[in-house]
PDB file of N, CA and C in Angstrom:
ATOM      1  N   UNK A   1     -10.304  10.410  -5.851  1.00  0.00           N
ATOM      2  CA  UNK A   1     -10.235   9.001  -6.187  1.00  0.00           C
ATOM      3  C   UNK A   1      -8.855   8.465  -5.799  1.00  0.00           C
ATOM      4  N   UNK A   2      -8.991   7.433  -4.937  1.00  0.00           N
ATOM      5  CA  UNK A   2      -7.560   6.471  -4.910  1.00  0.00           C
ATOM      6  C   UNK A   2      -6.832   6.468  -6.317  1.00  0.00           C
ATOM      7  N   UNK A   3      -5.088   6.330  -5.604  1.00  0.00           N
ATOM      8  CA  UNK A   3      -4.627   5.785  -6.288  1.00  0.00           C
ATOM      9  C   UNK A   3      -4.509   4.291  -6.660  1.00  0.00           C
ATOM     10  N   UNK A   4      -4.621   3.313  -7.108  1.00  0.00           N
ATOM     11  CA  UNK A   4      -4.902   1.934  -7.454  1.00  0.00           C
ATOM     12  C   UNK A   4      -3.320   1.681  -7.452  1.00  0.00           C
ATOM     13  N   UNK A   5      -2.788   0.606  -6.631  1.00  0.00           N
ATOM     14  CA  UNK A   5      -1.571   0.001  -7.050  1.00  0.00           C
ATOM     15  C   UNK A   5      -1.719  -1.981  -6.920  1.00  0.00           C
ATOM     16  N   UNK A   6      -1.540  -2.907  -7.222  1.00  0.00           N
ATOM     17  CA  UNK A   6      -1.492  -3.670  -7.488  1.00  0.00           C
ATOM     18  C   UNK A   6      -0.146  -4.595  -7.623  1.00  0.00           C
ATOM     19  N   UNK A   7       0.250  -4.860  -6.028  1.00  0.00           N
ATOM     20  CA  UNK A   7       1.787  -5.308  -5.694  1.00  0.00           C
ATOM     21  C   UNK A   7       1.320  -7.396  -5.954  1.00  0.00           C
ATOM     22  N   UNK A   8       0.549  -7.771  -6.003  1.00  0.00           N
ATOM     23  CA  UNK A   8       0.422  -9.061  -5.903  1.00  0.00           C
ATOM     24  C   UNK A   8       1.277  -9.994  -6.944  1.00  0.00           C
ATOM     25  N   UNK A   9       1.756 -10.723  -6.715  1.00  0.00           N
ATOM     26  CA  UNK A   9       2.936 -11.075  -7.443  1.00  0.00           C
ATOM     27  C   UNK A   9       4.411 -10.842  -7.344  1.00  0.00           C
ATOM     28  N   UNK A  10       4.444  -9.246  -6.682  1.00  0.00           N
ATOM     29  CA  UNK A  10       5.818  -9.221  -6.511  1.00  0.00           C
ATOM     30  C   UNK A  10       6.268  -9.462  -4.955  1.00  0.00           C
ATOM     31  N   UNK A  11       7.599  -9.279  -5.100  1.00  0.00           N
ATOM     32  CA  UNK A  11       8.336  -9.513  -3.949  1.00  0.00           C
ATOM     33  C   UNK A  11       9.402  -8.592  -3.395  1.00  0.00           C
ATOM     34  N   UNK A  12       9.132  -8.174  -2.057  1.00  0.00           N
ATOM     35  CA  UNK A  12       9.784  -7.032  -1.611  1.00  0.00           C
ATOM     36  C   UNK A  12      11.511  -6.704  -1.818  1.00  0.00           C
ATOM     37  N   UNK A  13      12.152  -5.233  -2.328  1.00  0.00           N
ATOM     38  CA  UNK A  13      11.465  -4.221  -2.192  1.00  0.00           C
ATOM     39  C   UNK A  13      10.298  -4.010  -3.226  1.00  0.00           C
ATOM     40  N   UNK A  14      10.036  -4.161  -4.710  1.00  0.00           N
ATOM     41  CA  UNK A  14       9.725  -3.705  -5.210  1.00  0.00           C
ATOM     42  C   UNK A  14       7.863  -3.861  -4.776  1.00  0.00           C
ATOM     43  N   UNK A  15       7.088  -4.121  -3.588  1.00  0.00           N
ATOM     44  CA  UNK A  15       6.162  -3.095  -3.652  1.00  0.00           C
ATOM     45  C   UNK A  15       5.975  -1.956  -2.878  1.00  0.00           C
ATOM     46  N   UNK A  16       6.899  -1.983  -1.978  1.00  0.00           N
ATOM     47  CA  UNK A  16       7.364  -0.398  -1.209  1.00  0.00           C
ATOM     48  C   UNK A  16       7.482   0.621  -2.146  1.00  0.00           C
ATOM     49  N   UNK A  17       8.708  -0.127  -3.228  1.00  0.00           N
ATOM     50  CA  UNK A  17       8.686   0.943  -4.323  1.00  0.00           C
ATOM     51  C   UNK A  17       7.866   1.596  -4.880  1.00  0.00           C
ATOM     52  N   UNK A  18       6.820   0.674  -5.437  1.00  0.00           N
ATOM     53  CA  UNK A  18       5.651   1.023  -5.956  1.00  0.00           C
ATOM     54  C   UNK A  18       5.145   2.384  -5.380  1.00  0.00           C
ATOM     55  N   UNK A  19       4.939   1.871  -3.918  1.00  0.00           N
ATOM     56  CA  UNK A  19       3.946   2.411  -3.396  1.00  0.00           C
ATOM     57  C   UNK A  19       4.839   3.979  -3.139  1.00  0.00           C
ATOM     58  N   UNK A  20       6.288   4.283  -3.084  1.00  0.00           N
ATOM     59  CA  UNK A  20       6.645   5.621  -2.760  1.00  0.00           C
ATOM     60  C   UNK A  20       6.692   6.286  -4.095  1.00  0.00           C
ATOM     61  N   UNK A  21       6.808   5.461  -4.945  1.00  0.00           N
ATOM     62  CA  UNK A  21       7.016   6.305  -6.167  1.00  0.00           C
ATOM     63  C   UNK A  21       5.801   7.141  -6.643  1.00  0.00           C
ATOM     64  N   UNK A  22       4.355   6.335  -6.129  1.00  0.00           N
ATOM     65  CA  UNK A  22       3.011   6.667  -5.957  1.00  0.00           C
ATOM     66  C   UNK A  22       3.629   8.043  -5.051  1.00  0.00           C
ATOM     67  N   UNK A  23       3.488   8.002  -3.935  1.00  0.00           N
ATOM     68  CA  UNK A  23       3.631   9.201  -2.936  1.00  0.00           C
ATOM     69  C   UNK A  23       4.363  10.236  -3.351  1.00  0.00           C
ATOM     70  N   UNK A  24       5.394   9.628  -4.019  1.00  0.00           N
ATOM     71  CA  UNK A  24       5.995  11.161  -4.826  1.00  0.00           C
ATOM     72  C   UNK A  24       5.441  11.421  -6.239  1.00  0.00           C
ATOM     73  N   UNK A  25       4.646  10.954  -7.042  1.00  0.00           N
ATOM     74  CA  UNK A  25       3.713  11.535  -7.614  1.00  0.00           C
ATOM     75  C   UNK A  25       2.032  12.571  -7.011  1.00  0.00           C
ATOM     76  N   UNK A  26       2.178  11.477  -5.935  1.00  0.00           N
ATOM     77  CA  UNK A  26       0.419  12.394  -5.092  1.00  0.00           C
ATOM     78  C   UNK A  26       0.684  12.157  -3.947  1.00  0.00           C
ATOM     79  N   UNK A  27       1.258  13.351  -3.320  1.00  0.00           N
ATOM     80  CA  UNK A  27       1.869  13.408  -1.697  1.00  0.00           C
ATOM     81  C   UNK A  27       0.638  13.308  -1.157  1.00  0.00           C
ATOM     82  N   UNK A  28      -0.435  13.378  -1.745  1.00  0.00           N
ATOM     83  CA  UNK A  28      -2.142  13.868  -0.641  1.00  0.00           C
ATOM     84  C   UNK A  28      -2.434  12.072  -0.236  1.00  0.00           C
ATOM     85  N   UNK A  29      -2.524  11.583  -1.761  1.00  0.00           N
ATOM     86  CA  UNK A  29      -3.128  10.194  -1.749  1.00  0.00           C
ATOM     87  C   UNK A  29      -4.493  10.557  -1.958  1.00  0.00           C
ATOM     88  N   UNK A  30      -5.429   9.799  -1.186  1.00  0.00           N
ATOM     89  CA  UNK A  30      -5.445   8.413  -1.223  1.00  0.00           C
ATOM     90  C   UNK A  30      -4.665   7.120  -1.881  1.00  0.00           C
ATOM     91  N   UNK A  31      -4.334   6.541  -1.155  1.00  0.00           N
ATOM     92  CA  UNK A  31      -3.899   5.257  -2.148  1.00  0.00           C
ATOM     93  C   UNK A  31      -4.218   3.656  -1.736  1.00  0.00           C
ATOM     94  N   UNK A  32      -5.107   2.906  -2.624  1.00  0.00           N
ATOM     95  CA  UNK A  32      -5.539   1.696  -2.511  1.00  0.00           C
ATOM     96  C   UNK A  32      -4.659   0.497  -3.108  1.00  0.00           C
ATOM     97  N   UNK A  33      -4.010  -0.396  -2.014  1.00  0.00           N
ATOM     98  CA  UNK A  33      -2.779  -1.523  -2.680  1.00  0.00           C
ATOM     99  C   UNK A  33      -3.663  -2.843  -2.197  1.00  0.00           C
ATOM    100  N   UNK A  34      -2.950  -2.994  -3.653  1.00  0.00           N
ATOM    101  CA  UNK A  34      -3.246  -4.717  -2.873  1.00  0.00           C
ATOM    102  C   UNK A  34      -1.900  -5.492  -2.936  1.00  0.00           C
ATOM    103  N   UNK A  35      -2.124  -6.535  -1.963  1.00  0.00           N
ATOM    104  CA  UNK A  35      -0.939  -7.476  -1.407  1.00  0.00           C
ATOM    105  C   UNK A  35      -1.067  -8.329  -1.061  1.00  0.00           C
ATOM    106  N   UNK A  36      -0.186  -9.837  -1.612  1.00  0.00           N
ATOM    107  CA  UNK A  36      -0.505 -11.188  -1.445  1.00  0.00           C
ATOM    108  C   UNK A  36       0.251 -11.957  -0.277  1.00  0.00           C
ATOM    109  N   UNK A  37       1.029 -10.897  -0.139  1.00  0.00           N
ATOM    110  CA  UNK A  37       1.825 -11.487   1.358  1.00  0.00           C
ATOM    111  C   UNK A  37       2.062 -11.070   2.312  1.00  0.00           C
ATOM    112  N   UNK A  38       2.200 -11.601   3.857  1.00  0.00           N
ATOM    113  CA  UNK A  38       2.701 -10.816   4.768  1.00  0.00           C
ATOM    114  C   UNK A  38       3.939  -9.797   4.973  1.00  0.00           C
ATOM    115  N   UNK A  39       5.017 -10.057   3.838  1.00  0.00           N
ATOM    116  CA  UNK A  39       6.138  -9.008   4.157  1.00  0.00           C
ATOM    117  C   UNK A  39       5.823  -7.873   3.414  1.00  0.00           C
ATOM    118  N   UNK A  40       4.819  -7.682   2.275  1.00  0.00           N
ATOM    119  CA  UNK A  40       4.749  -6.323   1.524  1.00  0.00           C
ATOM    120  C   UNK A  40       3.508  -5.701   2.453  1.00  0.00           C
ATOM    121  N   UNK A  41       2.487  -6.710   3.363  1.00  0.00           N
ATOM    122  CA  UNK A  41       1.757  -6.165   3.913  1.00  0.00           C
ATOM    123  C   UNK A  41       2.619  -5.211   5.246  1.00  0.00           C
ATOM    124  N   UNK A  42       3.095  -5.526   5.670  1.00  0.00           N
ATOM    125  CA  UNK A  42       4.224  -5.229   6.801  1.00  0.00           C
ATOM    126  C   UNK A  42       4.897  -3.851   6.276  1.00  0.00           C
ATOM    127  N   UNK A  43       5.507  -4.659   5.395  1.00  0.00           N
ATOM    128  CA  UNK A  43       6.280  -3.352   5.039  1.00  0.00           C
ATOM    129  C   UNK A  43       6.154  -1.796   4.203  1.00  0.00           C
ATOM    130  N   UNK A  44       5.101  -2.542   3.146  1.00  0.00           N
ATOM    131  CA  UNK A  44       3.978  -1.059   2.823  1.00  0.00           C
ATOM    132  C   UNK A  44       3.362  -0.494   3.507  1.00  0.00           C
ATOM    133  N   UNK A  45       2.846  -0.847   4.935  1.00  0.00           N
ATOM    134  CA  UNK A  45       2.028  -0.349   5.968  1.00  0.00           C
ATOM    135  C   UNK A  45       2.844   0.494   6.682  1.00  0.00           C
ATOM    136  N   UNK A  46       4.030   0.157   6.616  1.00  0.00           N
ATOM    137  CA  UNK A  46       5.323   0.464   7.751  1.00  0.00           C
ATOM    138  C   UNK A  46       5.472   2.085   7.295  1.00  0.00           C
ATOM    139  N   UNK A  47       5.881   1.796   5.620  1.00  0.00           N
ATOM    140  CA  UNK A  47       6.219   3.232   4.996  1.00  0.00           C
ATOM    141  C   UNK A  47       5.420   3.433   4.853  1.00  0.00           C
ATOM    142  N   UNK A  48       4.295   3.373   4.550  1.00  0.00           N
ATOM    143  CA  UNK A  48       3.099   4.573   4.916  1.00  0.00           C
ATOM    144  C   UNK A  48       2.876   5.145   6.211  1.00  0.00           C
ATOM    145  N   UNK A  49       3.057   4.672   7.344  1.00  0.00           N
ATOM    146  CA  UNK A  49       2.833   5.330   8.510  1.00  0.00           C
ATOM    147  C   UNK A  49       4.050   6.250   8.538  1.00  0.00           C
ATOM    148  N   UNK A  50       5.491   6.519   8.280  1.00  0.00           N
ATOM    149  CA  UNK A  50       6.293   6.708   8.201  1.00  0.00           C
ATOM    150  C   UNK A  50       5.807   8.091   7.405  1.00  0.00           C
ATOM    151  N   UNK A  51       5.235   8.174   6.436  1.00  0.00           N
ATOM    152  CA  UNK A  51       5.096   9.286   5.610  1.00  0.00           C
ATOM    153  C   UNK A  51       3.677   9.813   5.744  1.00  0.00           C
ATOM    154  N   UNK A  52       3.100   9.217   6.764  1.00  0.00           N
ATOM    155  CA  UNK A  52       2.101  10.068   8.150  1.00  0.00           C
ATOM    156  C   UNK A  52       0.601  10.169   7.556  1.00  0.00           C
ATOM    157  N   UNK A  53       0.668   8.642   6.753  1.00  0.00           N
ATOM    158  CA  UNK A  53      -0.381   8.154   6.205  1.00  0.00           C
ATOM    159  C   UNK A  53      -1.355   7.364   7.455  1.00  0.00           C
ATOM    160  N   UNK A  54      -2.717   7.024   7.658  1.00  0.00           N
ATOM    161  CA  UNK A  54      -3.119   6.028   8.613  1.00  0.00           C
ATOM    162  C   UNK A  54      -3.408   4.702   7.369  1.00  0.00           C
ATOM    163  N   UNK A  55      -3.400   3.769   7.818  1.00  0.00           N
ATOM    164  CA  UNK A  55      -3.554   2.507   7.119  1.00  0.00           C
ATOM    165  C   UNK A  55      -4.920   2.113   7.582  1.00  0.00           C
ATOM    166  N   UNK A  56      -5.672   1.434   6.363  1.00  0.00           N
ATOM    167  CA  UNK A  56      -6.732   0.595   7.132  1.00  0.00           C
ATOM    168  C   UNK A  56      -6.436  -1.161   5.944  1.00  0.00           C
ATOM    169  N   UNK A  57      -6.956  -1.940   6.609  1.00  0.00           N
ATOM    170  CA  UNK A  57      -6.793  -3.066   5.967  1.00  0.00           C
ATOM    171  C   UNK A  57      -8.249  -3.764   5.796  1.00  0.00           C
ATOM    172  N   UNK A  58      -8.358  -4.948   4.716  1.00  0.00           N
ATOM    173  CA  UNK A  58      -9.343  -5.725   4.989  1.00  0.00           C
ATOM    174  C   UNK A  58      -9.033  -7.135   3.597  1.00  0.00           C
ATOM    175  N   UNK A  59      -9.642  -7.673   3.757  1.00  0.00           N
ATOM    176  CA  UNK A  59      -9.630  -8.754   2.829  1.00  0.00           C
ATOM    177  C   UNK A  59     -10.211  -8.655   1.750  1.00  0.00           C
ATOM    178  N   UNK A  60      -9.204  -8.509   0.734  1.00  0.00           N
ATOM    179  CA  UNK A  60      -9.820  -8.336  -0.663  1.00  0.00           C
ATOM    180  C   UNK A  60     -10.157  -9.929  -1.569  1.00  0.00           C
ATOM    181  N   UNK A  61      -9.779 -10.782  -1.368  1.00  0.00           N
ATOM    182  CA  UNK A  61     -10.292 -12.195  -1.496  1.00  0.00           C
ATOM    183  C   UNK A  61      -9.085 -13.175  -0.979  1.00  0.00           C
ATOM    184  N   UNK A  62      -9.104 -14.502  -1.315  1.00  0.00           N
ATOM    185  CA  UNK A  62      -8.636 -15.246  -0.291  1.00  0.00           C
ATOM    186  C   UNK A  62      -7.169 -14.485  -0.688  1.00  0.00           C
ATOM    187  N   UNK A  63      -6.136 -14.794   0.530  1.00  0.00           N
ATOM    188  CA  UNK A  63      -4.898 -14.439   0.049  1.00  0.00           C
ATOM    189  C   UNK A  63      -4.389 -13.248  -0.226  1.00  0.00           C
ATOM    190  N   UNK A  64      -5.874 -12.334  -0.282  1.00  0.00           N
ATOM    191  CA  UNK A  64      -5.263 -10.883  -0.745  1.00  0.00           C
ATOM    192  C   UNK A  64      -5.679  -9.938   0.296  1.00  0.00           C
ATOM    193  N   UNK A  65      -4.741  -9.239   0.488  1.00  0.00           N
ATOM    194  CA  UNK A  65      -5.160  -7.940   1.541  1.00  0.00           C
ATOM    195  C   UNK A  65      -5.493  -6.593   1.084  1.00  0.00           C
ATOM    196  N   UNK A  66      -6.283  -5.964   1.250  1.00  0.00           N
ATOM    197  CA  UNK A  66      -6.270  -4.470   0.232  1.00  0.00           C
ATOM    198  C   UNK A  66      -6.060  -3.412   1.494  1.00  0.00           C
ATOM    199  N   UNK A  67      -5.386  -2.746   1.120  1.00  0.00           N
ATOM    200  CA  UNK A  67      -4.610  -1.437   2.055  1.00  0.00           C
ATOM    201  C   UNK A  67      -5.640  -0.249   1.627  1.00  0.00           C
ATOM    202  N   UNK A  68      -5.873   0.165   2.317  1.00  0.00           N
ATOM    203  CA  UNK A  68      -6.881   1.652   2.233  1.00  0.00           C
ATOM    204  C   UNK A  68      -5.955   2.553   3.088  1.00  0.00           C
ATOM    205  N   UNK A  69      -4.938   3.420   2.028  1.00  0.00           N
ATOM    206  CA  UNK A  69      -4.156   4.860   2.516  1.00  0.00           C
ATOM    207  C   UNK A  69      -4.123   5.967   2.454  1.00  0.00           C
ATOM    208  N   UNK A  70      -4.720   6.325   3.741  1.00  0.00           N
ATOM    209  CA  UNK A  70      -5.382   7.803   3.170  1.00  0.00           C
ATOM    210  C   UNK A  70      -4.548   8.536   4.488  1.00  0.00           C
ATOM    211  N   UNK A  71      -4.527  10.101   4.137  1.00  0.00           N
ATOM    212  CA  UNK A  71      -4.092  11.289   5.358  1.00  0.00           C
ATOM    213  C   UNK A  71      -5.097  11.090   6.389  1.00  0.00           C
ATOM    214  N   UNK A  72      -4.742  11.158   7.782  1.00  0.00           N
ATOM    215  CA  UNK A  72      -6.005  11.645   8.855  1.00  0.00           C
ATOM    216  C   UNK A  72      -5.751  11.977   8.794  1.00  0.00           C
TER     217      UNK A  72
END
């Protein structure tokens, strides 16, 4: 099961944070974020590829993006 994180509202760094502090709790993942803006989308995507995650994206309702992060 994903991890669930829920960055909407904040403003970068703190949903990068989120999301590594996740990774150093469950290096495997999955992990499912959501995000209301283009710079946490950017930049959570960024450090996840970085820590050799693949990203998938899609629209979780208006305004919101949901990140699907899992290992290939």
């Amino acid at each position: 099961m994903a991890t669930f994180i829920d960055t909407r509202g904040l403003s970068c760094p703190q949903p990068v944070l989120l999301f590594l502090n996740a990774v150093r709790e469950n290096a495997a993942g999955p992990f499912s974020v959501l995000v209301d803006n283009d710079a946490s989308l950017e930049n959570i995507s960024r450090a996840a590829r970085n820590q050799g995650f693949a990203v998938q994206t899609g629209e979780e309702s208006p305004g919101v993006t949901r990140l699907e992060i899992s290992r290939p």
